[in-house]
Protein backbone atom coordinates (compact mmCIF):
# COMPACT_ATOMS: atom_id res chain seq x y z
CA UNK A 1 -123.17 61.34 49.63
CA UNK A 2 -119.49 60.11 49.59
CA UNK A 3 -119.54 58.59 53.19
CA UNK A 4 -122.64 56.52 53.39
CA UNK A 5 -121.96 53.19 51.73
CA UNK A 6 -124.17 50.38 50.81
CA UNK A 7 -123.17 46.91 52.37
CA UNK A 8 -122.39 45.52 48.95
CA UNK A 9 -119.89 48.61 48.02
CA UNK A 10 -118.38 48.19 51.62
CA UNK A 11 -114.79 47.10 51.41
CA UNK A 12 -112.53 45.65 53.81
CA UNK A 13 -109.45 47.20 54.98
CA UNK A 14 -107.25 44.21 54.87
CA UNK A 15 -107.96 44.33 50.91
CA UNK A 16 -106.89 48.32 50.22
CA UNK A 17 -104.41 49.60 48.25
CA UNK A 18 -102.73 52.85 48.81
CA UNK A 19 -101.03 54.91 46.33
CA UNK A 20 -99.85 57.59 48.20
CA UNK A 21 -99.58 61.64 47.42
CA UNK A 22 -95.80 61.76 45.88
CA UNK A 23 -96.12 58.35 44.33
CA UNK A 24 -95.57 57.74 40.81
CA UNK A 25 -96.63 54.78 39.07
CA UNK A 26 -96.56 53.76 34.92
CA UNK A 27 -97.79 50.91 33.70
CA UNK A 28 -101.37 49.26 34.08
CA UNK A 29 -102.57 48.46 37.57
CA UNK A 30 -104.82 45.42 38.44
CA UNK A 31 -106.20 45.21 41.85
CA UNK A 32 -109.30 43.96 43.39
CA UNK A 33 -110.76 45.46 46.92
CA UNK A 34 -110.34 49.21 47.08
CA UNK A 35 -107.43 51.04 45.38
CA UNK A 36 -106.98 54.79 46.63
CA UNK A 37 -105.39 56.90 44.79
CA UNK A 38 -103.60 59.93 46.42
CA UNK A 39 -100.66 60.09 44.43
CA UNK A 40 -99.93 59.50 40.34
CA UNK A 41 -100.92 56.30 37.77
CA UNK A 42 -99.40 56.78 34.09
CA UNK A 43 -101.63 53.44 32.68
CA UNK A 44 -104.80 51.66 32.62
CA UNK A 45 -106.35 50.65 36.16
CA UNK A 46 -108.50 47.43 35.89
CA UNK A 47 -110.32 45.63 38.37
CA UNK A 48 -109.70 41.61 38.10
CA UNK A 49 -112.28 39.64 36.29
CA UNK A 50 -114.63 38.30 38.54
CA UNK A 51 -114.46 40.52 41.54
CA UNK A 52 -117.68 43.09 41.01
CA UNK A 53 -117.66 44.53 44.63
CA UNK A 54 -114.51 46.41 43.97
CA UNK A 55 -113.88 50.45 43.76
CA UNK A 56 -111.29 52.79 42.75
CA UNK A 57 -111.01 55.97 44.56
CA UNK A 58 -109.18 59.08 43.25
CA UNK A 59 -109.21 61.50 45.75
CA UNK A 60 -108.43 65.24 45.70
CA UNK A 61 -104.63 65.08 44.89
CA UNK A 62 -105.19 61.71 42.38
CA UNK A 63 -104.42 61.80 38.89
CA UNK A 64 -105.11 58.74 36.26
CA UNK A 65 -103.37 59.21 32.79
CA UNK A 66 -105.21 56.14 31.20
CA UNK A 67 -108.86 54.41 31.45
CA UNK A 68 -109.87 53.36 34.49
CA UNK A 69 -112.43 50.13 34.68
CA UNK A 70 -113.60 49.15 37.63
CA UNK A 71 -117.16 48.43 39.15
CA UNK A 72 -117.77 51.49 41.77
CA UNK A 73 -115.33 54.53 40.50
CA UNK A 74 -115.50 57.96 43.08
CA UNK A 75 -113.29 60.66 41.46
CA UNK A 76 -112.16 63.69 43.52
CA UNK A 77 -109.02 64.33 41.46
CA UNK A 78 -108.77 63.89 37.79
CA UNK A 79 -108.52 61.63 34.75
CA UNK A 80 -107.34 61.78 31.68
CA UNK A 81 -108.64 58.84 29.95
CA UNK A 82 -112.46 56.93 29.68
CA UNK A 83 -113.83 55.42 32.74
CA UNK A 84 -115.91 52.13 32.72
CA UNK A 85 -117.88 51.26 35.17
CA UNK A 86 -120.49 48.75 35.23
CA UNK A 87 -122.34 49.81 38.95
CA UNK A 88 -121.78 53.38 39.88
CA UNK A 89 -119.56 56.31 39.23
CA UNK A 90 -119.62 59.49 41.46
CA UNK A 91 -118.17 62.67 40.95
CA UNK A 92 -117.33 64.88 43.92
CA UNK A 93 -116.72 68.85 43.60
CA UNK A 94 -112.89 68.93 42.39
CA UNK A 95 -113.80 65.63 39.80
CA UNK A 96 -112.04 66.62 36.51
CA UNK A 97 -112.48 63.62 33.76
CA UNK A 98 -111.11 64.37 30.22
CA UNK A 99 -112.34 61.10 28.40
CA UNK A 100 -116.10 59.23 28.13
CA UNK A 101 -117.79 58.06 31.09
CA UNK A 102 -119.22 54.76 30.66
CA UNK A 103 -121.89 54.14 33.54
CA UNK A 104 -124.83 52.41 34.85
CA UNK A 105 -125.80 54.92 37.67
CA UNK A 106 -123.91 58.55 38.35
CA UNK A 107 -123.66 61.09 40.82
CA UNK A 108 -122.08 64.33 40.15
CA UNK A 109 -121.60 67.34 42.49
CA UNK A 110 -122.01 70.90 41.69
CA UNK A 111 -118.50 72.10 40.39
CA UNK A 112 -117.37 68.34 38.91
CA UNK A 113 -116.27 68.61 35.04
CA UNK A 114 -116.72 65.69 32.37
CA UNK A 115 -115.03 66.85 29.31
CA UNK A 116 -116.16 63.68 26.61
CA UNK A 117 -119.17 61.85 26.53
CA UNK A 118 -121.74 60.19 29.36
CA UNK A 119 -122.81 56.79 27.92
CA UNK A 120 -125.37 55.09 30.22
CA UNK A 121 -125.65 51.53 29.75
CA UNK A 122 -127.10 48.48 31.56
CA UNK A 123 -124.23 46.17 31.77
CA UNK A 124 -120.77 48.37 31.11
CA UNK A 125 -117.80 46.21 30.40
CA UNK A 126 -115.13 46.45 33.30
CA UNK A 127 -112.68 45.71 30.81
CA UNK A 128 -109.45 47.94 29.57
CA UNK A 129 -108.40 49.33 26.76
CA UNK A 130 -105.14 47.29 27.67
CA UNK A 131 -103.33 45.07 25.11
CA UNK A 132 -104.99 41.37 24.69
CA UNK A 133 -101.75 40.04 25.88
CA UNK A 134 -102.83 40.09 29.44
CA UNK A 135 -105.83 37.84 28.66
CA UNK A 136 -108.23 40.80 29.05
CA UNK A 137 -110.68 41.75 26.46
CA UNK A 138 -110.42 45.34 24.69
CA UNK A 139 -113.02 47.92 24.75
CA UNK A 140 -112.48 50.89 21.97
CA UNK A 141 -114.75 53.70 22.89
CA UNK A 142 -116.17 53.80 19.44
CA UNK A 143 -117.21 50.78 19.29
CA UNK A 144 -119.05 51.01 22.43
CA UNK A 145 -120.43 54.17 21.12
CA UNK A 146 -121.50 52.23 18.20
CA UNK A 147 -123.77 50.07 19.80
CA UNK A 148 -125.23 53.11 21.09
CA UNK A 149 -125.82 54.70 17.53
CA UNK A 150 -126.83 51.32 16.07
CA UNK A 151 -129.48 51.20 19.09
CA UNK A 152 -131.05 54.35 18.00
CA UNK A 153 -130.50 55.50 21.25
CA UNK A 154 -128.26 58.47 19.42
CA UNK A 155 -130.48 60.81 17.65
């Protein structure tokens, strides 16, 4: 599941980003290409506007403190925050998420955990919940849950 890759998910390796194991950052992180997460992010990851082939990858010893919006997200570690993602999320065995999942398609593997909501929609904002300051666009988890209520999707 986690190591066959579609072409248009296929990243190169001149455009990764490493955040190593006994790395700390704080503050929000944009990036476009493939960030890997091995070590610590205290902020909001966001994916540049206008680059939708682009993945975030928190593997086993990852951990997000803050919402994470990005096209493709694969979580092996954990997150404390919403993710947004407007292709595919996929959850691996040791996946912890405290915070909604917003999603288009998901994967999840026996022994992943998704304490919030799973909010399916067909075109999920890869925006943050970042200030307006940086010329990015808000997204307030009730409000998205709104438009899910006001749908009639919601009971």
């Amino acid at each position: 599941m986690f190591s066959s890759k579609s072409k248009s998910t296929v990243i190169s390796s001149d455009n990764t980003t490493l955040i190593a194991k006994g790395t700390e950052i704080s503050g929000q992180v944009s990036f476009t290409g493939c960030l890997e997460i091995e070590g610590v992010v205290r902020g909001n990851i966001v994916v540049e506007e206008g680059c939708d082939v682009s993945q975030v990858r928190i593997q086993n010893s990852g951990a997000v403190h803050g919402d994470v919006c990005a096209p493709v997200v694969i979580v092996n570690g954990s997150i404390e925050g919403n993710v947004y993602s407007s292709k595919r999320v996929e959850m691996a065995s040791n996946a912890v998420v405290c915070g909604d999942v917003h999603y288009q398609m998901i994967e999840m593997v026996k022994g992943a955990q998704i304490n919030g909501g799973l909010m399916y929609t067909n075109a999920a904002p890869v925006t943050s919940a970042s200030s307006s300051l940086d010329g990015i666009q808000a997204v307030d988890s009730d409000e998205v849950l709104g438009e899910y209520v006001d749908s009639g999707l919601n009971g």
